[in-house]
C-alpha atoms as a PDB file:
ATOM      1  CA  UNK A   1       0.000   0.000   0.000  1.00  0.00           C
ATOM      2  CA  UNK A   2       0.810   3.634  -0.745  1.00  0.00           C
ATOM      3  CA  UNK A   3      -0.427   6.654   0.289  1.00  0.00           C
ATOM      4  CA  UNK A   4       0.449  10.497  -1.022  1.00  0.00           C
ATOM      5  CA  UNK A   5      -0.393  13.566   1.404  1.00  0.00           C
ATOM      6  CA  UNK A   6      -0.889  17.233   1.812  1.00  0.00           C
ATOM      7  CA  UNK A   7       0.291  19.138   4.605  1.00  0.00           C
ATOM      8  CA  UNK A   8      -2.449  21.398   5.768  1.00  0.00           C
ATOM      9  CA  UNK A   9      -3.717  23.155   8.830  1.00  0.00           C
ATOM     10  CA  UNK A  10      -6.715  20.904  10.687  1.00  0.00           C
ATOM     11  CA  UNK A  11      -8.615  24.260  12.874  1.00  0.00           C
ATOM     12  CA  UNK A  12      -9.948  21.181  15.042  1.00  0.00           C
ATOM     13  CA  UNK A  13      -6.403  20.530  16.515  1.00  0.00           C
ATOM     14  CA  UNK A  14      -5.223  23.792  16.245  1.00  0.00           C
ATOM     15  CA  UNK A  15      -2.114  22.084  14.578  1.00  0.00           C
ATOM     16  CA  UNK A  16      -0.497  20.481  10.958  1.00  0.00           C
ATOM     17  CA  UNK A  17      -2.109  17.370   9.618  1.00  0.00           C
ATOM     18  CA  UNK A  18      -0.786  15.683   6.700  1.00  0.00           C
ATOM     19  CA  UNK A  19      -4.428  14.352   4.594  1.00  0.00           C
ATOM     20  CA  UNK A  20      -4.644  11.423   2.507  1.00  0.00           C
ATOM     21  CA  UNK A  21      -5.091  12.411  -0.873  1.00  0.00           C
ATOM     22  CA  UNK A  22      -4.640   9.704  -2.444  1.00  0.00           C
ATOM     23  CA  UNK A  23      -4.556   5.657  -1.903  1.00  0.00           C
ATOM     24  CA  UNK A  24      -3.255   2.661  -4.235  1.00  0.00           C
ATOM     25  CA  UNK A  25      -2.412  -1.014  -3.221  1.00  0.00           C
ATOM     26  CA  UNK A  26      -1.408  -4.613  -4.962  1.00  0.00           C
ATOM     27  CA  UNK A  27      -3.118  -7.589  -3.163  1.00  0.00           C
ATOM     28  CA  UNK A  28      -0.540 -10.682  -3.735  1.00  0.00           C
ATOM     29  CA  UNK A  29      -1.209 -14.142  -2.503  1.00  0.00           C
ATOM     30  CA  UNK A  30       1.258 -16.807  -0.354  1.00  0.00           C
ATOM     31  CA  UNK A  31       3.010 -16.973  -3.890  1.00  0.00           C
ATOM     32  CA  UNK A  32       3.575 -13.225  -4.301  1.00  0.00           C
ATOM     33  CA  UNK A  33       1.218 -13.416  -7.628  1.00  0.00           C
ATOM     34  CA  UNK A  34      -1.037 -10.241  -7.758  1.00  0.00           C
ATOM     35  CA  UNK A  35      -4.405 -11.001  -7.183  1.00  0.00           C
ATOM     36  CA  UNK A  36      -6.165  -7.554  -7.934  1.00  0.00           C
ATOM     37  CA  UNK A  37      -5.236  -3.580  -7.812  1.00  0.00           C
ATOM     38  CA  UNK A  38      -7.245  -0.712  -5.633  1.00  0.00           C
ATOM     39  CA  UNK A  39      -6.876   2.598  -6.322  1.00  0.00           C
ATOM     40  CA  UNK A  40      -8.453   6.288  -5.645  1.00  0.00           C
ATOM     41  CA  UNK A  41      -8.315   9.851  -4.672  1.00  0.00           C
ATOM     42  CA  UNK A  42      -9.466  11.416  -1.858  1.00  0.00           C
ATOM     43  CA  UNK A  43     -11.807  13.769  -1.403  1.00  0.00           C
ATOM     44  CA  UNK A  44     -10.252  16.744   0.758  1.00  0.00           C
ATOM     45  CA  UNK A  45     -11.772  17.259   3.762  1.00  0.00           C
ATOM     46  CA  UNK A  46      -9.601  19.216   5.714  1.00  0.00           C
ATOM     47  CA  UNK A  47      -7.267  21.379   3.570  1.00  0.00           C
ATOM     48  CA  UNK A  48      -8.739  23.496   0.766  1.00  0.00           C
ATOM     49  CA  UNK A  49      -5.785  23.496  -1.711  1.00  0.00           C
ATOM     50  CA  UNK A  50      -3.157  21.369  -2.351  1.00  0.00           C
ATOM     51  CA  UNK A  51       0.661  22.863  -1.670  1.00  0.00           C
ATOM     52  CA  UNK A  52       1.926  23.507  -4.834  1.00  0.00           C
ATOM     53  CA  UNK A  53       5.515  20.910  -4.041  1.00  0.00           C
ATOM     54  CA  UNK A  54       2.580  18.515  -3.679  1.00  0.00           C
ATOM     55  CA  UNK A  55       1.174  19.426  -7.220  1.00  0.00           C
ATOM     56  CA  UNK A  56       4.779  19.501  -8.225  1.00  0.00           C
ATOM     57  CA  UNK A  57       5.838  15.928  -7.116  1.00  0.00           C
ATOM     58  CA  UNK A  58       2.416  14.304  -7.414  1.00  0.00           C
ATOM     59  CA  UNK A  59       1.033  15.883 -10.415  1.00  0.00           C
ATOM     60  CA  UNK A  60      -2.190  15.900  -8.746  1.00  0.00           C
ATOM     61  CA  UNK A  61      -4.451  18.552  -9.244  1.00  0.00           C
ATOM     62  CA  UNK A  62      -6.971  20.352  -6.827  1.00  0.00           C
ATOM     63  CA  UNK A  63      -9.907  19.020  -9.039  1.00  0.00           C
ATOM     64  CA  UNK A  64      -8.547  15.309  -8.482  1.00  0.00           C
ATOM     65  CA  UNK A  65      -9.222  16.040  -5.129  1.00  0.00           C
ATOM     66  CA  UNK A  66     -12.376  17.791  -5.013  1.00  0.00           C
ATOM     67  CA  UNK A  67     -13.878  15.085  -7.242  1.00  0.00           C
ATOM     68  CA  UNK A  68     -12.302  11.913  -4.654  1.00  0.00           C
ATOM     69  CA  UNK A  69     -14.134   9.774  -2.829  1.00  0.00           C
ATOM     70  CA  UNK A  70     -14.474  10.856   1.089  1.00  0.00           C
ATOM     71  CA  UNK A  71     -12.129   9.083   3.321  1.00  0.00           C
ATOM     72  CA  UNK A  72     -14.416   7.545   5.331  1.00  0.00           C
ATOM     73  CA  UNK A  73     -16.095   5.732   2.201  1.00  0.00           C
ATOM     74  CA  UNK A  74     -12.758   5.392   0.494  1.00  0.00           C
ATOM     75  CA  UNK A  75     -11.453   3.282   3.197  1.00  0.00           C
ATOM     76  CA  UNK A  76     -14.814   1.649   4.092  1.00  0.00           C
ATOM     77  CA  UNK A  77     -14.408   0.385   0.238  1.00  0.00           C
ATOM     78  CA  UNK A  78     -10.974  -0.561   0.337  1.00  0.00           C
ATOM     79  CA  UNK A  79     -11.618  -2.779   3.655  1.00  0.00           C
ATOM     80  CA  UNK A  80     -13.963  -4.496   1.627  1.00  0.00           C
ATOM     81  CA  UNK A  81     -11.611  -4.801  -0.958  1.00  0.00           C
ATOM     82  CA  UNK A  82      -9.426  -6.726   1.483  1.00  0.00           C
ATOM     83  CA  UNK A  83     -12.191  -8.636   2.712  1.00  0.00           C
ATOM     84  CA  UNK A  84     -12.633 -10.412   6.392  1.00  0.00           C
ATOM     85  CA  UNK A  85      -8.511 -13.021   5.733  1.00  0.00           C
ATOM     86  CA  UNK A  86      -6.104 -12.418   7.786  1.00  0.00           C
ATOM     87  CA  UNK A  87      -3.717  -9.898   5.871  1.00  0.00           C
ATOM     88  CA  UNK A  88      -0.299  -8.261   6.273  1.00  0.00           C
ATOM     89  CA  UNK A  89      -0.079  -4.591   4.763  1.00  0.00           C
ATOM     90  CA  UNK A  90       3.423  -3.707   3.618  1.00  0.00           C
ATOM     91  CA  UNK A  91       3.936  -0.262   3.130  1.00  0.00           C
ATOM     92  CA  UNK A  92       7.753   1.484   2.216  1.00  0.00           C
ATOM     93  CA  UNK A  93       9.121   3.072   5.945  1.00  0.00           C
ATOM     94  CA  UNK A  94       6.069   3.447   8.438  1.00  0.00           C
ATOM     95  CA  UNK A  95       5.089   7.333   7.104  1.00  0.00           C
ATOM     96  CA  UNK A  96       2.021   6.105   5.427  1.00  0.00           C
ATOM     97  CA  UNK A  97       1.225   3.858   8.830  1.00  0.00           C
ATOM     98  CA  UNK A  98       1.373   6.690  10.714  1.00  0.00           C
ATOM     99  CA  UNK A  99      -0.061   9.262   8.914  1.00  0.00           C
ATOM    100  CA  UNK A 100      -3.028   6.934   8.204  1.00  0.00           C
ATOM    101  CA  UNK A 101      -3.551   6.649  12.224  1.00  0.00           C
ATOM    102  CA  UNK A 102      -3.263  10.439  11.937  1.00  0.00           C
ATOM    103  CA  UNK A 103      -6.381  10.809   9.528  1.00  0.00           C
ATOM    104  CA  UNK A 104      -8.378   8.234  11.232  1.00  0.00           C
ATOM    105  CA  UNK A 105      -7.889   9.889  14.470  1.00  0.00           C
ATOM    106  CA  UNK A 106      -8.809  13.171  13.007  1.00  0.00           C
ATOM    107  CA  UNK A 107     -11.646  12.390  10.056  1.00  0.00           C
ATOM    108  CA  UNK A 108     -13.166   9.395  12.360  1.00  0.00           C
ATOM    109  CA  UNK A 109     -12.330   9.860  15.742  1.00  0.00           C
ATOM    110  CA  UNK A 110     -10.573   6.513  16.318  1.00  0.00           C
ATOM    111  CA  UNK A 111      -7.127   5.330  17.084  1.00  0.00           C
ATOM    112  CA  UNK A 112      -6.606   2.143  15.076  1.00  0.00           C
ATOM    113  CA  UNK A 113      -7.254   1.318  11.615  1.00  0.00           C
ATOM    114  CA  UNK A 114     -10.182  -1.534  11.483  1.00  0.00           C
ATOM    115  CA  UNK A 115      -8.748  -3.867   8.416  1.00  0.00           C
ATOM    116  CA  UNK A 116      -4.923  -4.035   9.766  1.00  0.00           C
ATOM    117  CA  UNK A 117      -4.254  -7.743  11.061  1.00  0.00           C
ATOM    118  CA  UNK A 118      -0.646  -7.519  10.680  1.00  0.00           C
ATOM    119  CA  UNK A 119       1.696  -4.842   9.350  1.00  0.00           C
ATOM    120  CA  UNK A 120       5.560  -4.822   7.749  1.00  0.00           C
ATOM    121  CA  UNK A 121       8.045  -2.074   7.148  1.00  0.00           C
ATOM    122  CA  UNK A 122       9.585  -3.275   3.854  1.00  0.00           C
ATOM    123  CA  UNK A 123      12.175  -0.539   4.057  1.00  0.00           C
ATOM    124  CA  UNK A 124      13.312  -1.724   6.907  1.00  0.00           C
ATOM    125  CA  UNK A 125      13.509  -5.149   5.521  1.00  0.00           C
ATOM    126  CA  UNK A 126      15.059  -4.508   3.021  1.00  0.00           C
ATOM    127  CA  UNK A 127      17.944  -2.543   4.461  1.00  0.00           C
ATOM    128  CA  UNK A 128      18.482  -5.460   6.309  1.00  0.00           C
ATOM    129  CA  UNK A 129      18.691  -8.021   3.343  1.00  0.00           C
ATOM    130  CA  UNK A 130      21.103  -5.163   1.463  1.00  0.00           C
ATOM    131  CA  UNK A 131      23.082  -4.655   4.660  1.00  0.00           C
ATOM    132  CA  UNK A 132      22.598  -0.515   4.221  1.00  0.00           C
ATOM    133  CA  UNK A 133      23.232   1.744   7.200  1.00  0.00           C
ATOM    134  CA  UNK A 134      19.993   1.968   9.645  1.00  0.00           C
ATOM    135  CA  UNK A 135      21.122   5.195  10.175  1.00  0.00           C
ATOM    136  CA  UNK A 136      20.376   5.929   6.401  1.00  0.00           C
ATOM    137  CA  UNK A 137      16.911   5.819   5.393  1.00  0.00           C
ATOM    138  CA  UNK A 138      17.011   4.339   1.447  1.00  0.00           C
ATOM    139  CA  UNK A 139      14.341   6.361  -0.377  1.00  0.00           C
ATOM    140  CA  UNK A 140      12.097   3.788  -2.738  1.00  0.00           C
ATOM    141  CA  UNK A 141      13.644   4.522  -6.086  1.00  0.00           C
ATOM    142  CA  UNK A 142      17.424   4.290  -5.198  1.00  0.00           C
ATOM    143  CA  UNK A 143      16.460   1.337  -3.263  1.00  0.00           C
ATOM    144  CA  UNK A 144      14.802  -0.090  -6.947  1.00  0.00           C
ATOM    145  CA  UNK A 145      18.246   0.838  -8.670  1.00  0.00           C
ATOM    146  CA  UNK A 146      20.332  -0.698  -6.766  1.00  0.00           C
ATOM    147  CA  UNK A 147      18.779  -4.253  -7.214  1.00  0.00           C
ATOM    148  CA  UNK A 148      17.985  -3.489 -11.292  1.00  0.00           C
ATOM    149  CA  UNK A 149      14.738  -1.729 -11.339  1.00  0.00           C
ATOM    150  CA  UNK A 150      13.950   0.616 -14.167  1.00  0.00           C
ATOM    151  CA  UNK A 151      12.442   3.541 -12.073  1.00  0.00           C
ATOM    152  CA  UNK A 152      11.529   5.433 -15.367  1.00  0.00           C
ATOM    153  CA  UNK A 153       8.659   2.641 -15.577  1.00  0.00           C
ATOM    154  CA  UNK A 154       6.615   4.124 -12.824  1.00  0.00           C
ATOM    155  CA  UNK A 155       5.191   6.975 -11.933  1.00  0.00           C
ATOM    156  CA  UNK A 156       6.669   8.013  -9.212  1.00  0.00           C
ATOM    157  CA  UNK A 157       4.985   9.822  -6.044  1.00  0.00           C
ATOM    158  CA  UNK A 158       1.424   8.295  -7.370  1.00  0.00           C
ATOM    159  CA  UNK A 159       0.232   5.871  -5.236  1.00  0.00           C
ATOM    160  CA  UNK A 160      -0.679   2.954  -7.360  1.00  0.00           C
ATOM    161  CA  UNK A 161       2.762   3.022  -9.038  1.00  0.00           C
ATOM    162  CA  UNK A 162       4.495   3.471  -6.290  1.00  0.00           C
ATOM    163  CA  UNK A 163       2.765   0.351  -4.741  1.00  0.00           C
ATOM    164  CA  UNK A 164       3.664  -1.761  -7.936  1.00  0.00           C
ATOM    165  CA  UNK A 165       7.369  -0.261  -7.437  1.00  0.00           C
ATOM    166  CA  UNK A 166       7.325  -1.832  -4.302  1.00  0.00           C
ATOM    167  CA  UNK A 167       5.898  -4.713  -5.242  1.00  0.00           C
ATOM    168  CA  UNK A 168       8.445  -5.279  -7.688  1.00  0.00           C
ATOM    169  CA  UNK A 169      11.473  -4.891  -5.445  1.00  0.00           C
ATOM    170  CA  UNK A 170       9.723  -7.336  -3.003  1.00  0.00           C
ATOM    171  CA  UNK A 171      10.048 -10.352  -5.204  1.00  0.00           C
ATOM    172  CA  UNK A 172      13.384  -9.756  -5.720  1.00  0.00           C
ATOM    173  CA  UNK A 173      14.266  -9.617  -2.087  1.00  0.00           C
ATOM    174  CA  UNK A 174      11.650 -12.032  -0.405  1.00  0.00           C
ATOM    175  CA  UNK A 175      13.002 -14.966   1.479  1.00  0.00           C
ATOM    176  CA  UNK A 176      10.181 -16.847   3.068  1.00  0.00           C
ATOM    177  CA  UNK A 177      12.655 -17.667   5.811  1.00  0.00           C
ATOM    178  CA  UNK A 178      13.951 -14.361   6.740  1.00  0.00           C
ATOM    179  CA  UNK A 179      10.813 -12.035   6.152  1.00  0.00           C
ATOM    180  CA  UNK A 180       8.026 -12.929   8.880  1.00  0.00           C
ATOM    181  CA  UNK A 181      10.516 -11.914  11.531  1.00  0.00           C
ATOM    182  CA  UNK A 182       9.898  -8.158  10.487  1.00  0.00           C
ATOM    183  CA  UNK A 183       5.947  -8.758   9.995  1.00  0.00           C
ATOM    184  CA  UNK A 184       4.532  -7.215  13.089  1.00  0.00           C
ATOM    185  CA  UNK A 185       0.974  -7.757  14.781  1.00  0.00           C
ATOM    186  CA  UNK A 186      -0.698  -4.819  15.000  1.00  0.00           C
ATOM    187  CA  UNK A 187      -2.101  -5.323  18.755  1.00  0.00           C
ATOM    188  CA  UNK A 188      -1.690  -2.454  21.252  1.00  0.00           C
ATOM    189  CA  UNK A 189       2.097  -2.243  21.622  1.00  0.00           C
ATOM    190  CA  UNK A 190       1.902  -1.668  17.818  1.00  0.00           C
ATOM    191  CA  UNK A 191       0.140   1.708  18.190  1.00  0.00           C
ATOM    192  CA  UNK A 192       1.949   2.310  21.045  1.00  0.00           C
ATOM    193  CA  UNK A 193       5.062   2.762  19.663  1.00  0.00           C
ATOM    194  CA  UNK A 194       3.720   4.342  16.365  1.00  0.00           C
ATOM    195  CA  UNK A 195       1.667   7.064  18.754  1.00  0.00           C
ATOM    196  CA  UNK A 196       5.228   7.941  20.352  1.00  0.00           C
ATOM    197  CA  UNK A 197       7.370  10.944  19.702  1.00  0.00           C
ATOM    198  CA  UNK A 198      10.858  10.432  19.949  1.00  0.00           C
ATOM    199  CA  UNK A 199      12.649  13.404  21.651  1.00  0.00           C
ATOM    200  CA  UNK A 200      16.518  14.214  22.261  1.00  0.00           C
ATOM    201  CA  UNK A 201      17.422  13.784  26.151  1.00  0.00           C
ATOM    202  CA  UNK A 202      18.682  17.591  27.228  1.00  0.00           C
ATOM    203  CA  UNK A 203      19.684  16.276  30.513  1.00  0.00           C
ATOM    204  CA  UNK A 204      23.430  15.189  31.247  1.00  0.00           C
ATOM    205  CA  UNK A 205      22.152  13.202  34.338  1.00  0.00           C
ATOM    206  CA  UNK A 206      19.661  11.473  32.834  1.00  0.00           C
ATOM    207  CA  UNK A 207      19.790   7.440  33.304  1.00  0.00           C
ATOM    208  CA  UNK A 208      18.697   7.173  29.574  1.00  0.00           C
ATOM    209  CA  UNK A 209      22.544   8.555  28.769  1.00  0.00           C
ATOM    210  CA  UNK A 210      25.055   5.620  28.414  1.00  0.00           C
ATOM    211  CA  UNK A 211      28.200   7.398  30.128  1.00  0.00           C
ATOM    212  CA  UNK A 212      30.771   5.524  28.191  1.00  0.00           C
ATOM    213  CA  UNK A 213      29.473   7.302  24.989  1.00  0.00           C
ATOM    214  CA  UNK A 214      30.786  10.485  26.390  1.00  0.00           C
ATOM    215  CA  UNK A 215      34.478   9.193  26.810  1.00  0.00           C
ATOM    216  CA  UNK A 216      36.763  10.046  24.035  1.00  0.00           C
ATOM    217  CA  UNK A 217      39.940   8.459  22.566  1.00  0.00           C
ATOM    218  CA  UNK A 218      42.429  10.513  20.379  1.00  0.00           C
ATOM    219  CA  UNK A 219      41.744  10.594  16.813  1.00  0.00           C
ATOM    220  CA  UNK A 220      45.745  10.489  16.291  1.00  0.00           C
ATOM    221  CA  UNK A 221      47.186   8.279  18.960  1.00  0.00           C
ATOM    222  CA  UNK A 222      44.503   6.580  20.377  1.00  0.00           C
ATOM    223  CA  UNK A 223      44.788   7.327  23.367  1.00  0.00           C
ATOM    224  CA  UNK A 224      42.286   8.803  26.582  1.00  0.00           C
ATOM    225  CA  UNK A 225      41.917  12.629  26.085  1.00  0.00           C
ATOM    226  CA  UNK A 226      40.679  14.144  28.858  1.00  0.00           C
ATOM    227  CA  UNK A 227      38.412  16.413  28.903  1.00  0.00           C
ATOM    228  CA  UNK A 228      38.401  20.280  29.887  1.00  0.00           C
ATOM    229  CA  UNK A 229      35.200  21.717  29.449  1.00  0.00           C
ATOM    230  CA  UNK A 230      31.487  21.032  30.761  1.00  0.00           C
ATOM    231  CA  UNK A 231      29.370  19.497  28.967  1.00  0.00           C
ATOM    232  CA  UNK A 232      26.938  21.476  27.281  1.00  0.00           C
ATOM    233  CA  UNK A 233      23.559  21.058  25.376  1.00  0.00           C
ATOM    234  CA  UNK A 234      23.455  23.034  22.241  1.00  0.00           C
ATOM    235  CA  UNK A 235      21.307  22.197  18.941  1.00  0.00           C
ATOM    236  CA  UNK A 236      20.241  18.302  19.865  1.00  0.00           C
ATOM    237  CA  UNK A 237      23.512  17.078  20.902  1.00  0.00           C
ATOM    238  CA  UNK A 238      26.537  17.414  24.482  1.00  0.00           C
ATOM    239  CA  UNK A 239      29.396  18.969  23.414  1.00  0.00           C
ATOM    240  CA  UNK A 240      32.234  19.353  25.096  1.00  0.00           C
ATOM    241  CA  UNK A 241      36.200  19.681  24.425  1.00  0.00           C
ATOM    242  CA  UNK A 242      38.581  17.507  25.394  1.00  0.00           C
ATOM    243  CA  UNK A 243      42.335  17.384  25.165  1.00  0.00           C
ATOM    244  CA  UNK A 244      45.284  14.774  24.328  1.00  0.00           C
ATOM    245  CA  UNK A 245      48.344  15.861  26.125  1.00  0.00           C
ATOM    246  CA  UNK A 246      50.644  13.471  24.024  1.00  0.00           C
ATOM    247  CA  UNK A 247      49.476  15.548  20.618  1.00  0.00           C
ATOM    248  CA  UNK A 248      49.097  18.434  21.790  1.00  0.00           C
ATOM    249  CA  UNK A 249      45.242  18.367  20.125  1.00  0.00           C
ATOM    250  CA  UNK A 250      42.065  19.774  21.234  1.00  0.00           C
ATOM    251  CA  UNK A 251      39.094  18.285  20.231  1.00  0.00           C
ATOM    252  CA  UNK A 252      35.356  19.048  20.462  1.00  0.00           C
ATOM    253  CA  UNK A 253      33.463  16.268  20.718  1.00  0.00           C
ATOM    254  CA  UNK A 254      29.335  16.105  20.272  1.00  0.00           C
ATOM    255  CA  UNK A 255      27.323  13.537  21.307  1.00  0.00           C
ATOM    256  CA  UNK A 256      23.311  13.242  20.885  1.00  0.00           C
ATOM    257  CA  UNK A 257      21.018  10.644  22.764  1.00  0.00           C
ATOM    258  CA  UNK A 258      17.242  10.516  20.770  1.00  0.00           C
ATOM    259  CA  UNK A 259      14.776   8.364  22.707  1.00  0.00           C
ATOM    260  CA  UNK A 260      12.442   5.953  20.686  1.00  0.00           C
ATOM    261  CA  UNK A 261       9.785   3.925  22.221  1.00  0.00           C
ATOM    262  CA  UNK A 262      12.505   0.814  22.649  1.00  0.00           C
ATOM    263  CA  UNK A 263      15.481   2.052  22.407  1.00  0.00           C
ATOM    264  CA  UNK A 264      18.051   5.161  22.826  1.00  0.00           C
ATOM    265  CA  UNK A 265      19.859   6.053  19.121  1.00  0.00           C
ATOM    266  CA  UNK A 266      23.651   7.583  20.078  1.00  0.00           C
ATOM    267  CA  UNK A 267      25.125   9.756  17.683  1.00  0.00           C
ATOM    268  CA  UNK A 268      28.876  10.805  18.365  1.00  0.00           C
ATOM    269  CA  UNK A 269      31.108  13.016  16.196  1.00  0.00           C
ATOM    270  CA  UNK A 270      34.357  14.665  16.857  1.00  0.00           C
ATOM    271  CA  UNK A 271      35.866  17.728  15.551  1.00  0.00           C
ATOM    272  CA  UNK A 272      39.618  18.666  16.016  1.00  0.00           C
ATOM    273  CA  UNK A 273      39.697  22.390  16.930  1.00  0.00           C
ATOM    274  CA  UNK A 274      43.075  24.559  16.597  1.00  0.00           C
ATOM    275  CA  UNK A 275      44.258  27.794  18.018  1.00  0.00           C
ATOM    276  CA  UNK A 276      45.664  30.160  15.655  1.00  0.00           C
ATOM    277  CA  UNK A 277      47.142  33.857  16.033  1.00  0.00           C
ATOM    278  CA  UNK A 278      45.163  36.036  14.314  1.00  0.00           C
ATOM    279  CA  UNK A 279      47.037  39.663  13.325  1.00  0.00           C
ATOM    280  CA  UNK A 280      46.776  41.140  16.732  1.00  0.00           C
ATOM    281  CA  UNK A 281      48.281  38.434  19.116  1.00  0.00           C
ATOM    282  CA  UNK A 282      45.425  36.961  20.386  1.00  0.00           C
ATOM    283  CA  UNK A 283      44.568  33.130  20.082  1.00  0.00           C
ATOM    284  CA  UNK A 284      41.267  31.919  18.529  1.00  0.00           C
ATOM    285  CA  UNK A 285      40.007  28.551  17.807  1.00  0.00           C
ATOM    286  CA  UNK A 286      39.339  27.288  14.922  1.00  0.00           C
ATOM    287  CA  UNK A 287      37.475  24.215  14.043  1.00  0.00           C
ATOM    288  CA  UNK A 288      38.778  21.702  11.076  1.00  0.00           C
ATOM    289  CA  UNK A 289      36.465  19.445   9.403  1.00  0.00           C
ATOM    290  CA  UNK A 290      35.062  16.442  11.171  1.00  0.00           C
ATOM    291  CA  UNK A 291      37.877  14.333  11.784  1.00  0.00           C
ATOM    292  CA  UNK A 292      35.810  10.611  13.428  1.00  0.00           C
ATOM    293  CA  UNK A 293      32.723  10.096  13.394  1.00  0.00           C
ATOM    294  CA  UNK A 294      31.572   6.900  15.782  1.00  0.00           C
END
């Protein structure tokens, strides 16, 4: 399943929604052979005109949208579509997930979507299978290119093609071994974790910090710098400078600590910082390009 959006302001939360505009799926059997297609626009209920990027990237035009189906009845007919079988949507990264919670929150006043048995973030499998940083988020077409995919077949940034795009770099990456360890159930730990914000940790003391993360070992020798400053929060991440006595290098060091619903992502980075004499005497630092990153 894919899903495109348009960022607009909902009045009845006072805040930024991003509203379904449009939906498209592929329904595959056990075998991965497509069974049938389901596809529509979406009748905007809650912003008035699409954001022209939108029109841009989608090519969708405000008349698609005033001429959609309601989301209410769109997704009452594509539940149907599904039928009452057990199912497992696969959608590419968990956006679409989450932003559909978003509009059924808003548009229907409810907090889980009725015809979701079982749910899988084929991004994320597929990283895995390709052995790609987690840290890097591949985006749908590079993610086609690298295993032979001609993108220029699709349409990309509609939904139905995008689905089929998907679909397509599936097959080529399924192993019926591997993949049900990354199909989740979507009972209430599911929503759970979707309906969390992750936020950077601002305080030093916190017991979510992992204190060895804010040791540092010279870039050069390898050895324990030590560090000279306080630690300070600044922009998302600690910084602080610390100093190797052997080189003779200071080095200011930044380290950020985001909290998910599971788990605590560290970012660390290092930057070596030298004091030069500018025309009147005085000493300044001066910071070099990133020298580690951990």
């Amino acid at each position: 399943m894919d899903l495109e959006w348009n960022n607009t302001y909902g009045r009845k939360t006072k805040s930024f929604i991003n509203e379904i505009i449009e939906i498209g799926a592929v329904m595959l059997d056990g075998d991965l052979n497509e069974v049938s297609r389901f596809s529509c626009f979406i009748k905007s209920q809650i912003g008035k005109k699409l954001r022209g990027s939108v029109k841009e990237l989608t090519h969708i035009t405000n008349e698609d949208i005033r001429a959609g189906t309601p989301f209410t009845k769109a997704f009452a007919d594509f539940r149907r579509w599904i039928g009452q079988r057990e199912n497992v949507i696969v959608t590419w990264g968990d956006g679409d997930i989450r932003v559909l919670i978003e509009n059924y929150r808003y548009l229907n006043g409810i907090e889980t979507i009725p015809f979701l048995s079982n749910y899988s973030d084929v991004q994320r499998y597929f990283q895995h299978v390709m052995k790609t940083s987690p840290a890097h988020q591949v985006g749908l077409g590079d993610a086609a290119e690298m295993l032979g995919i001609n993108v220029e077949n699709y349409s990309q940034h509609r939904a139905i093609d995008d689905s089929l795009l998907t679909v397509d770099l599936f097959k080529k990456i399924f192993d019926p071994a591997v993949f049900p360890e990354f199909i989740k159930a979507c009972d209430k730990s599911f929503y759970a974790k979707l309906s969390y914000k992750p936020y950077y940790i601002k305080d030093i003391s916190s017991p979510l910090v992992d204190r060895s993360k804010l040791s540092y070992k010279c870039g050069q020798c390898g050895e324990d710098a030590e560090r000279i400053t306080d630690w300070k929060f600044n922009n998302r991440c600690f910084r602080a400078i610390y100093y190797c006595k052997k080189c003779d290098i200071k080095t200011r060091v930044s380290v950020s600590f985001k909290k998910y619903f599971d788990r605590v992502e560290v970012k660390k980075t290092s930057v070596t910082v030298e004091e030069q004499k500018p025309e009147n005497g005085d000493p300044e630092s001066v910071e070099t390009l990133p020298e580690t990153v951990n």
